[in-house]
PDB file of N, CA and C in Angstrom:
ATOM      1  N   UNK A   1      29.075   3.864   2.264  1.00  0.00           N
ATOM      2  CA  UNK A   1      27.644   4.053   2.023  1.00  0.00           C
ATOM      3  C   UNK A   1      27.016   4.738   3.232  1.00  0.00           C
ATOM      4  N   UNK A   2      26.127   5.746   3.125  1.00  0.00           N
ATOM      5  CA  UNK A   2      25.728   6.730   4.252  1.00  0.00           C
ATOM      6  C   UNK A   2      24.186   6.140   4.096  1.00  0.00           C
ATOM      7  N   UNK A   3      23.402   5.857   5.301  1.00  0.00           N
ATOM      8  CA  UNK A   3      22.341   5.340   5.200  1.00  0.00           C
ATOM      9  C   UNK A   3      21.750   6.740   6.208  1.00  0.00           C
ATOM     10  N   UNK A   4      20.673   7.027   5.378  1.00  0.00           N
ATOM     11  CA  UNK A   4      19.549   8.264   5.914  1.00  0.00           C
ATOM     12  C   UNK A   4      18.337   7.491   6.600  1.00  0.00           C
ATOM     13  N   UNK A   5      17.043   8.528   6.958  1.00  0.00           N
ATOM     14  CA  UNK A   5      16.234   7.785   7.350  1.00  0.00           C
ATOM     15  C   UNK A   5      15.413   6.404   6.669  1.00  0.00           C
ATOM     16  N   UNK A   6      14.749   5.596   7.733  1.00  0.00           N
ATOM     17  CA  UNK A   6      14.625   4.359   7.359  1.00  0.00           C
ATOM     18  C   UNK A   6      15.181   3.786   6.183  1.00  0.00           C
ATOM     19  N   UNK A   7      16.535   3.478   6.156  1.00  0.00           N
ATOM     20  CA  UNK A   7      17.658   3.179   5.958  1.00  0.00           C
ATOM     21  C   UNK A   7      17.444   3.557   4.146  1.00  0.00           C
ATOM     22  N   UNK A   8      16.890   4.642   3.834  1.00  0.00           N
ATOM     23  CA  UNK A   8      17.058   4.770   2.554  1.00  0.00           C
ATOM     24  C   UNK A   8      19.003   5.549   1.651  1.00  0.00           C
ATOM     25  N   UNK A   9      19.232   4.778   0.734  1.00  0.00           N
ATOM     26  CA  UNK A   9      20.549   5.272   0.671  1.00  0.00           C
ATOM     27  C   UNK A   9      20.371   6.283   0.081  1.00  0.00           C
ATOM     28  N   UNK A  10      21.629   7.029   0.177  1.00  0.00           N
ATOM     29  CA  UNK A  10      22.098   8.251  -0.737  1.00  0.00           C
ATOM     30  C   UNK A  10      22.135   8.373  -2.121  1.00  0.00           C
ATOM     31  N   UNK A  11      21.866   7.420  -2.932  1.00  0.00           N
ATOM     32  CA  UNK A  11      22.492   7.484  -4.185  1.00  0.00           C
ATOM     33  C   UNK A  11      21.244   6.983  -5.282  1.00  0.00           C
ATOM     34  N   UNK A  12      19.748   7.150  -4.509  1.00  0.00           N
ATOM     35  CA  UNK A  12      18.932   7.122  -5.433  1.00  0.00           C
ATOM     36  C   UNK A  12      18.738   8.243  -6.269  1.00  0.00           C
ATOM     37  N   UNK A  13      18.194   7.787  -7.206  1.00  0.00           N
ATOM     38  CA  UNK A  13      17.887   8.888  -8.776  1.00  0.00           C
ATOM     39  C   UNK A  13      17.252  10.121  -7.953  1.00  0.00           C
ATOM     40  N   UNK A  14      17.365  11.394  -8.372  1.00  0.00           N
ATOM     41  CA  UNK A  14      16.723  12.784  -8.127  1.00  0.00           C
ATOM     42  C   UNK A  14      15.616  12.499  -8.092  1.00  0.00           C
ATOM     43  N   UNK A  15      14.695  11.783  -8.817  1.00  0.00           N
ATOM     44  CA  UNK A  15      13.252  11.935  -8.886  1.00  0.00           C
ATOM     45  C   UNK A  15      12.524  11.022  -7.533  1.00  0.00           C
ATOM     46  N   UNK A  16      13.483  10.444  -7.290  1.00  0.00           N
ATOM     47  CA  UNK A  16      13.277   9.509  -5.688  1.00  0.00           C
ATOM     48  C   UNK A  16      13.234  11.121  -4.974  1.00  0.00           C
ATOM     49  N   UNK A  17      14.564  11.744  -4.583  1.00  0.00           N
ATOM     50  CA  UNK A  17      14.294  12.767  -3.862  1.00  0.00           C
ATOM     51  C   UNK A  17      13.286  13.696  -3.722  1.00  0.00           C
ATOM     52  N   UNK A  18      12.983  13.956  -5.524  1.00  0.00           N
ATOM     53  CA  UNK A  18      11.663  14.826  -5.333  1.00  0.00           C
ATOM     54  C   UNK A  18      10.626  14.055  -5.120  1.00  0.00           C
ATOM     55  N   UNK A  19      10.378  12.951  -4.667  1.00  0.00           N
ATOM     56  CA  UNK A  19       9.369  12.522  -4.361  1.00  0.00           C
ATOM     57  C   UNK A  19       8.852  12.921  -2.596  1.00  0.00           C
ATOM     58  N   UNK A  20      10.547  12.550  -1.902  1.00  0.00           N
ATOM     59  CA  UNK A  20      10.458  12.517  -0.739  1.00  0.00           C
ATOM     60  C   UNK A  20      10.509  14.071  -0.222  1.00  0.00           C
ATOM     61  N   UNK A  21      10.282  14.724  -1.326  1.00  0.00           N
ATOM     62  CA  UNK A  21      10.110  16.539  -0.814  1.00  0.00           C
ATOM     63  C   UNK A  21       8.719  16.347  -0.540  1.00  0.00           C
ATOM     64  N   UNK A  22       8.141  15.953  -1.345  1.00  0.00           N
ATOM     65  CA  UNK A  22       6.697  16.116  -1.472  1.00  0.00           C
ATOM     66  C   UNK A  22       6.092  15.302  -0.629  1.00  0.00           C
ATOM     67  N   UNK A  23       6.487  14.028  -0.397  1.00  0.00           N
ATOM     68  CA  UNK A  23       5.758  12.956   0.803  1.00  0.00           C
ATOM     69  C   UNK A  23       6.574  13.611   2.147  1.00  0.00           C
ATOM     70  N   UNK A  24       7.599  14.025   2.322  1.00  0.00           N
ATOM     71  CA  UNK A  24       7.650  14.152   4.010  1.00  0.00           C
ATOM     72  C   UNK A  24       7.665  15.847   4.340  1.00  0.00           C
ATOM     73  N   UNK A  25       7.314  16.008   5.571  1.00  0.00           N
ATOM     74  CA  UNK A  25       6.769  17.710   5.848  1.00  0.00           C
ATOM     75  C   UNK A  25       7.626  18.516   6.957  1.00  0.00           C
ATOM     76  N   UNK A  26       8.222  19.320   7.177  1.00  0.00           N
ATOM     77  CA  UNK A  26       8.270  19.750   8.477  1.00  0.00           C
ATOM     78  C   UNK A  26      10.006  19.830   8.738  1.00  0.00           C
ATOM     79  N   UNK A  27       9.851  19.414   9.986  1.00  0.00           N
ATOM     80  CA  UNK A  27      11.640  19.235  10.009  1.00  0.00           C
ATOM     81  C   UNK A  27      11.508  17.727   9.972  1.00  0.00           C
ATOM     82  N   UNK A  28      11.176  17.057   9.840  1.00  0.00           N
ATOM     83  CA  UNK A  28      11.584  15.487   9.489  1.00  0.00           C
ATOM     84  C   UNK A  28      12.204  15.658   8.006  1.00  0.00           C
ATOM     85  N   UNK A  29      11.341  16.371   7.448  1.00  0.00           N
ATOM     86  CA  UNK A  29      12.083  16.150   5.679  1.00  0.00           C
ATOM     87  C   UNK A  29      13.093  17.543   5.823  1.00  0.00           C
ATOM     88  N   UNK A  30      13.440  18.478   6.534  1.00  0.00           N
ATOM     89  CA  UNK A  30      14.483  19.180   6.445  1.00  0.00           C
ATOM     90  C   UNK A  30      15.993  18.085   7.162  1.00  0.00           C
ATOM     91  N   UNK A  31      15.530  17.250   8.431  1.00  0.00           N
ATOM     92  CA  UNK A  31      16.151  16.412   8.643  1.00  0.00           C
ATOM     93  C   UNK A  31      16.743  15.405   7.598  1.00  0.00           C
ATOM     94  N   UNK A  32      16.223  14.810   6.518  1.00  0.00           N
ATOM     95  CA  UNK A  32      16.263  14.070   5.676  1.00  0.00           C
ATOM     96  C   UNK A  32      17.303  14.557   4.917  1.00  0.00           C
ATOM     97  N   UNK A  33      17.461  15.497   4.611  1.00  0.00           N
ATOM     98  CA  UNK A  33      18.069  16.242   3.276  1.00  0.00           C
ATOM     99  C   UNK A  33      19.369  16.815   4.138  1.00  0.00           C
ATOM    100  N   UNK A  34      19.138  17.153   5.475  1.00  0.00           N
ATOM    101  CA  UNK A  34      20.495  17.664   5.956  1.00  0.00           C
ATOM    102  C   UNK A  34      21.116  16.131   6.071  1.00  0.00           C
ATOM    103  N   UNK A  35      20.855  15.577   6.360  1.00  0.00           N
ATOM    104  CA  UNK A  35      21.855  14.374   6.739  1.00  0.00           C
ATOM    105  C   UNK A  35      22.415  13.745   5.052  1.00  0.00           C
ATOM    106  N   UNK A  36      21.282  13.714   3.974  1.00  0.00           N
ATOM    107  CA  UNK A  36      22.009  13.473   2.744  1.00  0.00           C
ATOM    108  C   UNK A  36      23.483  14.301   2.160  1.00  0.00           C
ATOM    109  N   UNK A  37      22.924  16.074   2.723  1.00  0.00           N
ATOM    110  CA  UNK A  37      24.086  16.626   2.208  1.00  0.00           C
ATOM    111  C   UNK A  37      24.984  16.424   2.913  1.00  0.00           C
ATOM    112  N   UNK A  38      25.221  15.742   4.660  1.00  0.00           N
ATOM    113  CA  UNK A  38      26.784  14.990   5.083  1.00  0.00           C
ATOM    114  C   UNK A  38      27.101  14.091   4.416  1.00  0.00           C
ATOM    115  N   UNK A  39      26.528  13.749   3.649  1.00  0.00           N
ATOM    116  CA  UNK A  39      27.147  12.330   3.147  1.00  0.00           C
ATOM    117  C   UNK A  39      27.821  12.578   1.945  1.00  0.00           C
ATOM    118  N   UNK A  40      28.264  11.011   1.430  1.00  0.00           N
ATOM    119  CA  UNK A  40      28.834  11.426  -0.085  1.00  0.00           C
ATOM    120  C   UNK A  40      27.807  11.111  -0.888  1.00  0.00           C
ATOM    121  N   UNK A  41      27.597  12.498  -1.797  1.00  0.00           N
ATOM    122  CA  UNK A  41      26.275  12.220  -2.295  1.00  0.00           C
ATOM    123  C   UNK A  41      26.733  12.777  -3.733  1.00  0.00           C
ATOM    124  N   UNK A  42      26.270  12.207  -4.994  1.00  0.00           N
ATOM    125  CA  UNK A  42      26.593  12.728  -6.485  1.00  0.00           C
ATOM    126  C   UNK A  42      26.278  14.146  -6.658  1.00  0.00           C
ATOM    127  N   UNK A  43      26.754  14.915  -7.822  1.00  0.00           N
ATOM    128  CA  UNK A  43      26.775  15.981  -7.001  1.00  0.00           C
ATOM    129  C   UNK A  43      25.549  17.155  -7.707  1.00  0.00           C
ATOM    130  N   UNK A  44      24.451  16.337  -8.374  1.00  0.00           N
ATOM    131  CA  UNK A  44      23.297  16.829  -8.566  1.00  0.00           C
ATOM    132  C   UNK A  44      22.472  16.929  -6.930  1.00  0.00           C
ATOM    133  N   UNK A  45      22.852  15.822  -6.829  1.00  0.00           N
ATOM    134  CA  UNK A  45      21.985  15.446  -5.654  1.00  0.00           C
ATOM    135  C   UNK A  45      22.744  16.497  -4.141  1.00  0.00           C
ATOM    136  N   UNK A  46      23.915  16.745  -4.241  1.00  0.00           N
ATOM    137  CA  UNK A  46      24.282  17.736  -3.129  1.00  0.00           C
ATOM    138  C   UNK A  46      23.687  19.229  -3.655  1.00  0.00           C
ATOM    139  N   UNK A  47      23.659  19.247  -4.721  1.00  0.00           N
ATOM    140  CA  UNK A  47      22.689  20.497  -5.320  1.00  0.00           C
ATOM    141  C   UNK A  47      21.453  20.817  -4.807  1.00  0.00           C
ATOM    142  N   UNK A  48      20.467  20.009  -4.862  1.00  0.00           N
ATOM    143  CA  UNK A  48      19.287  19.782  -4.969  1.00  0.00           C
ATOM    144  C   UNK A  48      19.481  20.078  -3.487  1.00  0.00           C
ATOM    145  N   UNK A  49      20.242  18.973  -2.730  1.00  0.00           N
ATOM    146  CA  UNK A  49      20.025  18.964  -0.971  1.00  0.00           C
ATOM    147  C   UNK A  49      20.424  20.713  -0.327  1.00  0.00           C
ATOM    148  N   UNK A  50      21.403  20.926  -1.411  1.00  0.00           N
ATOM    149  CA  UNK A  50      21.813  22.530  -0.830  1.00  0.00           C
ATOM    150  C   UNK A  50      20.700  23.664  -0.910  1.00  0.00           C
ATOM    151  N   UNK A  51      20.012  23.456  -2.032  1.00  0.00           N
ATOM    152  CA  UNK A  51      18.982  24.191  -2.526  1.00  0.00           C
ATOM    153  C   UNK A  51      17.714  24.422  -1.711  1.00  0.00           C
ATOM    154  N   UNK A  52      17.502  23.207  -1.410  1.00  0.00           N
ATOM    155  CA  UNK A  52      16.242  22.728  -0.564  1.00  0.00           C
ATOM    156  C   UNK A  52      16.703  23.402   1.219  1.00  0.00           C
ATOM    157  N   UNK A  53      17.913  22.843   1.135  1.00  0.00           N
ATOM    158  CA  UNK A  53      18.496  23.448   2.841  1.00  0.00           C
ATOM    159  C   UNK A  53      18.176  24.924   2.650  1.00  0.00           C
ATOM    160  N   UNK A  54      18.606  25.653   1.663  1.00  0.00           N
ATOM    161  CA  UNK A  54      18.856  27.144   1.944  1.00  0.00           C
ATOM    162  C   UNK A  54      17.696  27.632   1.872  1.00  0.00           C
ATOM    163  N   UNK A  55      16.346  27.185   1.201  1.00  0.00           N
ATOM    164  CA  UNK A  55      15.267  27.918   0.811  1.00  0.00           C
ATOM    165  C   UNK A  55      13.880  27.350   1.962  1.00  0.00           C
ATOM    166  N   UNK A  56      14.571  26.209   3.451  1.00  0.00           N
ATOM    167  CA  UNK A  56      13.651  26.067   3.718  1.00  0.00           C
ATOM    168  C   UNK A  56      14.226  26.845   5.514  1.00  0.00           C
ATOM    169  N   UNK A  57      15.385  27.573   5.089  1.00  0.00           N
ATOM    170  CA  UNK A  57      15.692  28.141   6.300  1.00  0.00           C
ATOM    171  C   UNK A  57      15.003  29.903   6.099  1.00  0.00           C
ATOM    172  N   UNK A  58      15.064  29.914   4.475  1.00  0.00           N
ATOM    173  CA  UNK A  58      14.795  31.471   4.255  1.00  0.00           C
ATOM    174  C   UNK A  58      12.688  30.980   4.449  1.00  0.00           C
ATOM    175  N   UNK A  59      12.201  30.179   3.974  1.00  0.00           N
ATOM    176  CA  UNK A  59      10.805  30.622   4.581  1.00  0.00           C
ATOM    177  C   UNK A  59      10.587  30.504   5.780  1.00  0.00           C
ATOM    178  N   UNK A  60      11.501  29.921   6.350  1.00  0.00           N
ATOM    179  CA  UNK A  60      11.314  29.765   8.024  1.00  0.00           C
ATOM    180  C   UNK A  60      11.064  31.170   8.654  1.00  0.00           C
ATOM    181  N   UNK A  61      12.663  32.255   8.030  1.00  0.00           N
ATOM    182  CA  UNK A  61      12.704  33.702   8.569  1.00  0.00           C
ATOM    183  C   UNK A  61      11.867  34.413   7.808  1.00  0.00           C
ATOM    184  N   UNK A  62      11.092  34.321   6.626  1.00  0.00           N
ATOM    185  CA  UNK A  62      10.086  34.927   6.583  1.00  0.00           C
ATOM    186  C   UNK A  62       8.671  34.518   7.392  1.00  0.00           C
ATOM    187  N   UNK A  63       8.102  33.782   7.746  1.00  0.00           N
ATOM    188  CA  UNK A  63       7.667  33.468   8.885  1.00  0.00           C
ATOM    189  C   UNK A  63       7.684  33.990   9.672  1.00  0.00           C
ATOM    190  N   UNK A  64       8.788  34.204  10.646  1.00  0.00           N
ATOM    191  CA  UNK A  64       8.960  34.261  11.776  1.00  0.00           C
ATOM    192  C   UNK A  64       8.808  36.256  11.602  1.00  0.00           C
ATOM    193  N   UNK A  65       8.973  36.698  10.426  1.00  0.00           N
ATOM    194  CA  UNK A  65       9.221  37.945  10.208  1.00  0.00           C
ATOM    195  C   UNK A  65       7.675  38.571  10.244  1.00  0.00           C
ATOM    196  N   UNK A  66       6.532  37.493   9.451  1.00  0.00           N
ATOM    197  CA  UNK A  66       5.450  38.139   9.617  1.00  0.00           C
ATOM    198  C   UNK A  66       4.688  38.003  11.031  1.00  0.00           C
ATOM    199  N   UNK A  67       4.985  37.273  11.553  1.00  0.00           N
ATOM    200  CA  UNK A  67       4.546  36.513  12.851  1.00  0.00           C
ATOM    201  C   UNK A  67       5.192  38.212  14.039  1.00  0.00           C
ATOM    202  N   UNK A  68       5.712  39.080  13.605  1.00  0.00           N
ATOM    203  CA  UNK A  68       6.167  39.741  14.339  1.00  0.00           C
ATOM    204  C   UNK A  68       5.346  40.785  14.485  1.00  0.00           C
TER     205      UNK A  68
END
């Protein structure tokens, strides 16, 4: 069992996760989701965590792209 922040486990329902997209902000909730996808996680839920990883590194570099 892989325990994430404040010891929530890995293996709650998707709609737990999308909750915690929406309640946490920043890199705390990019933190959140990288540490779910180390774990053993079902494999909607490594979906979702992959999805969320890849699309919150691409608005990062758009950001940083207009900021230039």
């Amino acid at each position: 069992m892989c325990i994430t922040l404040a010891g929530v486990r890995n293996d709650f329902p998707i709609d737990v996760y999308n909750r915690l997209i929406h309640l946490l902000e920043g890199n705390l909730r990019h933190w959140v989701f990288w540490t779910a996808a180390n774990c053993e996680v079902q494999s909607m839920e490594a979906w979702l965590t992959r999805r969320y990883h890849f699309s919150f590194f691409e608005r990062r570099s758009d950001a940083s792209t207009l900021n230039r």
